[in-house]
Protein backbone atom coordinates (compact mmCIF):
# COMPACT_ATOMS: atom_id res chain seq x y z
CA UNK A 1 13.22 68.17 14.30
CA UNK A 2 11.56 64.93 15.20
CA UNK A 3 13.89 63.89 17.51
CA UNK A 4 13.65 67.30 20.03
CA UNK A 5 9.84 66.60 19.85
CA UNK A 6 10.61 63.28 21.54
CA UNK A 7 12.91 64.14 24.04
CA UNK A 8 10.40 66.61 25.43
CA UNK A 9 8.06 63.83 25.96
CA UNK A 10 7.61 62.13 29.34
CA UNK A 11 10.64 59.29 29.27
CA UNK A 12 8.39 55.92 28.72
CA UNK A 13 6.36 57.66 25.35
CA UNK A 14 9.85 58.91 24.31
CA UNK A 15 11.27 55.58 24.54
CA UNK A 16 8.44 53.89 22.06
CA UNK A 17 8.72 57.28 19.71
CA UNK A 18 12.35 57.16 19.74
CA UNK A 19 11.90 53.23 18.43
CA UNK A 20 9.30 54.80 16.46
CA UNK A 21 11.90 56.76 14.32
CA UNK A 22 14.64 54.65 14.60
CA UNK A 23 12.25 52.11 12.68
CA UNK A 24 11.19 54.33 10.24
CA UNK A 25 14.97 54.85 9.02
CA UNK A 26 15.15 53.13 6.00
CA UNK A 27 16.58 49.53 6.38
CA UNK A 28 17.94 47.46 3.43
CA UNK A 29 16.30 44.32 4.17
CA UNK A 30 13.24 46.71 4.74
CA UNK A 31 13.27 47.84 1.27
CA UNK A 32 13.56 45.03 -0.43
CA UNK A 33 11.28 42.79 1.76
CA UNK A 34 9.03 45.99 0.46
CA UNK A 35 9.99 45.09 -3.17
CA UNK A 36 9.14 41.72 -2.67
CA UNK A 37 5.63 42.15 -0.89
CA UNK A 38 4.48 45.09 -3.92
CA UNK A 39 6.06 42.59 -6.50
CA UNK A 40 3.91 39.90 -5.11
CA UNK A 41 0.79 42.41 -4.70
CA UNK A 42 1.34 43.41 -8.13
CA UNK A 43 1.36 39.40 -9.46
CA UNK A 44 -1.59 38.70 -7.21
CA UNK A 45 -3.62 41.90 -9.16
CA UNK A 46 -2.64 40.67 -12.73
CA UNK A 47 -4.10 37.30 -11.58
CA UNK A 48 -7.29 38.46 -10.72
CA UNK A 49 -7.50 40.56 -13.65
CA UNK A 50 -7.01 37.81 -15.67
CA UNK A 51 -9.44 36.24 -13.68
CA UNK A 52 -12.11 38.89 -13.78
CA UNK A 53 -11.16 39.16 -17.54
CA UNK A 54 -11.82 35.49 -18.26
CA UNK A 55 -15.60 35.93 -16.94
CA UNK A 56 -17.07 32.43 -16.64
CA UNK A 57 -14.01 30.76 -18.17
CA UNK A 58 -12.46 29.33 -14.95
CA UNK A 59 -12.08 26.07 -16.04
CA UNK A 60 -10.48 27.28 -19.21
CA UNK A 61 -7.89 28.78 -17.47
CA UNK A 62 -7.87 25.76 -15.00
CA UNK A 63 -7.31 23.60 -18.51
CA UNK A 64 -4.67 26.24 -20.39
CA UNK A 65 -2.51 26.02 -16.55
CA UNK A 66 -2.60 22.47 -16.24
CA UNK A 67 -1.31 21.84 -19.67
CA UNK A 68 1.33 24.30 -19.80
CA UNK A 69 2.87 22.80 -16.66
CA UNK A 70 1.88 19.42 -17.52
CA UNK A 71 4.38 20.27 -20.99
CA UNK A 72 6.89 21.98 -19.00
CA UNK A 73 7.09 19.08 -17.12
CA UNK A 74 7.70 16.56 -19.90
CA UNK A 75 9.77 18.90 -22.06
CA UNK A 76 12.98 17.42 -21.04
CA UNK A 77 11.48 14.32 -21.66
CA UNK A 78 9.23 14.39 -24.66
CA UNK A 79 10.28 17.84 -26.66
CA UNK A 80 7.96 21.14 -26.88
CA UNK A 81 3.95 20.93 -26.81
CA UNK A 82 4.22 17.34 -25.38
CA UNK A 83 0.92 17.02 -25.07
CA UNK A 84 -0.13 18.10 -28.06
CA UNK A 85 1.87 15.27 -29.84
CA UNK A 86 0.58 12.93 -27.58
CA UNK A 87 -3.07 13.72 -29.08
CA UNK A 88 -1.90 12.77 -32.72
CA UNK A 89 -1.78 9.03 -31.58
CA UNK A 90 -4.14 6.77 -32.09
CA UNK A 91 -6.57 6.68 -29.09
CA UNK A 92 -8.91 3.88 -30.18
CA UNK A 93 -9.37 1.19 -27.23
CA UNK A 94 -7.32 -0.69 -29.76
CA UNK A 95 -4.67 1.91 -29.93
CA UNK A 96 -4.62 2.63 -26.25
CA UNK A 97 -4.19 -1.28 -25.14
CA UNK A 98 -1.92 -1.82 -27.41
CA UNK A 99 0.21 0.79 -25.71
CA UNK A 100 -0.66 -0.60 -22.78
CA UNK A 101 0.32 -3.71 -23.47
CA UNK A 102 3.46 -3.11 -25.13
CA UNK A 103 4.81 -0.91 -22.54
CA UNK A 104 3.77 -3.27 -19.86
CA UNK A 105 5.15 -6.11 -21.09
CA UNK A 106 8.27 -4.89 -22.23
CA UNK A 107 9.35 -5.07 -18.54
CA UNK A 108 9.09 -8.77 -18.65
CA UNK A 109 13.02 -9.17 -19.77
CA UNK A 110 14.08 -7.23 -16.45
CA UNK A 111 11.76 -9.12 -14.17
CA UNK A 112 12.96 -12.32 -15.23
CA UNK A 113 16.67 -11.87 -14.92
CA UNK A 114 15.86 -10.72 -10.97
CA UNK A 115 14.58 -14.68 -11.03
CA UNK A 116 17.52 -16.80 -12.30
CA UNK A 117 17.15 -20.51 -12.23
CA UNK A 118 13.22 -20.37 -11.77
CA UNK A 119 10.79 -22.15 -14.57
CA UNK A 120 9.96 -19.84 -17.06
CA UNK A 121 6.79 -20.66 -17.66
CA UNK A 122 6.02 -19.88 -13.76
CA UNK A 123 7.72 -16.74 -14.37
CA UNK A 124 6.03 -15.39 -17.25
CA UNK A 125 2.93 -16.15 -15.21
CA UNK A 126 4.14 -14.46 -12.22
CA UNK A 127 4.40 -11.43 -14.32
CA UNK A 128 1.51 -11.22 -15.72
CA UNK A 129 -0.43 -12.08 -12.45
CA UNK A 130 1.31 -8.30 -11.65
CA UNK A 131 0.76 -6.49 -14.81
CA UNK A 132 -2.90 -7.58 -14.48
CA UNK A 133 -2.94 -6.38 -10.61
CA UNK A 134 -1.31 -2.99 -12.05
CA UNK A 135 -4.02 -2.78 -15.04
CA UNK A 136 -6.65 -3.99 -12.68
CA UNK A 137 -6.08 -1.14 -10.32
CA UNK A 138 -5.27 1.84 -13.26
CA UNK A 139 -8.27 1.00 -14.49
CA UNK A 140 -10.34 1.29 -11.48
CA UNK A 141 -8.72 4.42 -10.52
CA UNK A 142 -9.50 5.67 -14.28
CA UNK A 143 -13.20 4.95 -13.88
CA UNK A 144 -13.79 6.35 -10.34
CA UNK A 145 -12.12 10.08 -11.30
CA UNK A 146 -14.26 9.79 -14.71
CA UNK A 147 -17.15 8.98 -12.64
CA UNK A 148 -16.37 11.39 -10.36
CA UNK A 149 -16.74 13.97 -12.90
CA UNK A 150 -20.23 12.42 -14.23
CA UNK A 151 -19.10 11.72 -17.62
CA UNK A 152 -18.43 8.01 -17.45
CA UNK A 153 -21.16 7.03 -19.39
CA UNK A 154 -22.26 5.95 -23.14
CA UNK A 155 -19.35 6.14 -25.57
CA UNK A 156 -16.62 6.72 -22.87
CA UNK A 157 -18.07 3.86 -20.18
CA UNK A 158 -18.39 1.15 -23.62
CA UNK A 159 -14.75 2.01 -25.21
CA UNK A 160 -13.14 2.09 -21.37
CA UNK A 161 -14.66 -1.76 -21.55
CA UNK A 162 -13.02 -2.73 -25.10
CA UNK A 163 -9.91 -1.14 -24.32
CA UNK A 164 -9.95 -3.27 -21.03
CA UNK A 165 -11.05 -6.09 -22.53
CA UNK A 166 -8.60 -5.64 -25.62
CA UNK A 167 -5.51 -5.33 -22.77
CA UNK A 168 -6.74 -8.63 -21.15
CA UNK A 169 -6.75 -10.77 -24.18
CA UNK A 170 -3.21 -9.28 -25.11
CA UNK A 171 -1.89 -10.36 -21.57
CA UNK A 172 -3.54 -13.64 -22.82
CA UNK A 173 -1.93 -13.55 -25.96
CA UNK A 174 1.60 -12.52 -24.24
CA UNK A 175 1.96 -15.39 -21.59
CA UNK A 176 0.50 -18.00 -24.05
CA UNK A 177 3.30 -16.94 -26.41
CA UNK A 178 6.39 -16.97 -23.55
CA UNK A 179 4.54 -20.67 -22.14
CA UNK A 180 4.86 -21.97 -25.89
CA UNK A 181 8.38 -20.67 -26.19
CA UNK A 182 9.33 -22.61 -22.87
C-alpha cells in the first residue's frame, strides 16, 4: 500500500508524499474544475479546426462572427436575420440621408419641450446647430475607419459626399420649414 511506503520514508519526504496522496484523492471541486478545463480544451480544438479548416478564409469567419452576434444583438429589437433586412433598404446617398434626416430630426419635438417659453425659431436653430455637430462628427468617424481600411476611394469617397451633402440641404430644408411655421 502507498501509504506504508511513506511512512518508511525519512519524516520531512513523508510529510510532502503523504500531501502527495492526500491530493491525489479525488476531490469534487477537482473533478469538475477538470470537466471544465477538458470542456474548454475541447472548444478551444474545434476552434482551431475550424480555423485550420477555413484555410485562408479568416476574414470570412471574422465577417460570418460579427454578423451573427451583431443579429443576436438586435433580435429583441429588430426580429431574426436583422441584418439581412436591413440590406433590402434603399442605400442610395438619397436613401441613406433621408434616414438620416428623418431619424435625426424626429427628436426635435422632445428637445423643444426641455425649452419652454424660448423663441422657436432660436430653438429650431439650436437644434440643428447639434444635429449638424452629431452628423459632422459620424461622418468623420465614417470616413477615417473607411480610410483606414484603404477603400475610401472612387464610388464610395463620391456617394459618402452626396449623401453628406443630401443630409445638409435636408437640415436646410428642416429649419427653413420650422422658421416659416414660427
Amino acid at each position: 500500500m502507498v501509504v506504508n511506503s511513506v511512512s518508511q520514508s525519512t519524516p520531512a519526504s513523508s510529510v510532502a508524499q503523504t500531501k502527495d496522496v492526500k491530493e491525489a484523492v479525488p476531490k469534487p471541486e477537482l473533478n469538475e474544475a477538470r470537466i471544465r478545463a477538458q470542456t474548454n480544451q475541447q472548444i478551444l480544438q474545434a476552434s482551431l479546426q475550424v480555423s485550420i479548416s477555413s484555410g485562408d478564409k479568416p476574414m470570412q469567419l471574422l465577417f460570418r462572427t460579427a454578423i451573427d452576434k451583431i443579429n443576436e444583438v438586435l433580435k429583441p429589437e429588430f426580429g431574426d436575420d436583422a441584418i439581412k433586412n436591413a440590406l433590402g433598404q434603399d442605400n442610395s446617398p438619397e436613401g441613406t440621408a433621408g434616414r438620416i434626416v428623418a431619424l435625426s430630426t424626429g427628436f426635435y419635438e422632445a428637445f423643444a419641450k426641455q425649452r419652454p417659453g424660448q423663441d422657436p425659431e432660436k430653438t429650431a436653430e439650436e437644434f440643428t446647430k447639434v444635429i449638424r455637430g452629431g452628423v459632422e462628427r459620424g461622418f468623420k468617424e465614417a470616413r477615417d475607419i473607411l480610410k483606414s481600411l484603404q477603400v475610401l476611394d472612387g464610388t464610395i469617397a463620391s456617394n459618402i459626399d452626396k449623401t453628406y451633402d443630401l443630409v445638409q440641404k435636408g437640415l436646410d430644408d428642416f429649419l427653413a420649414s420650422k422658421k416659416a411655421k414660427e
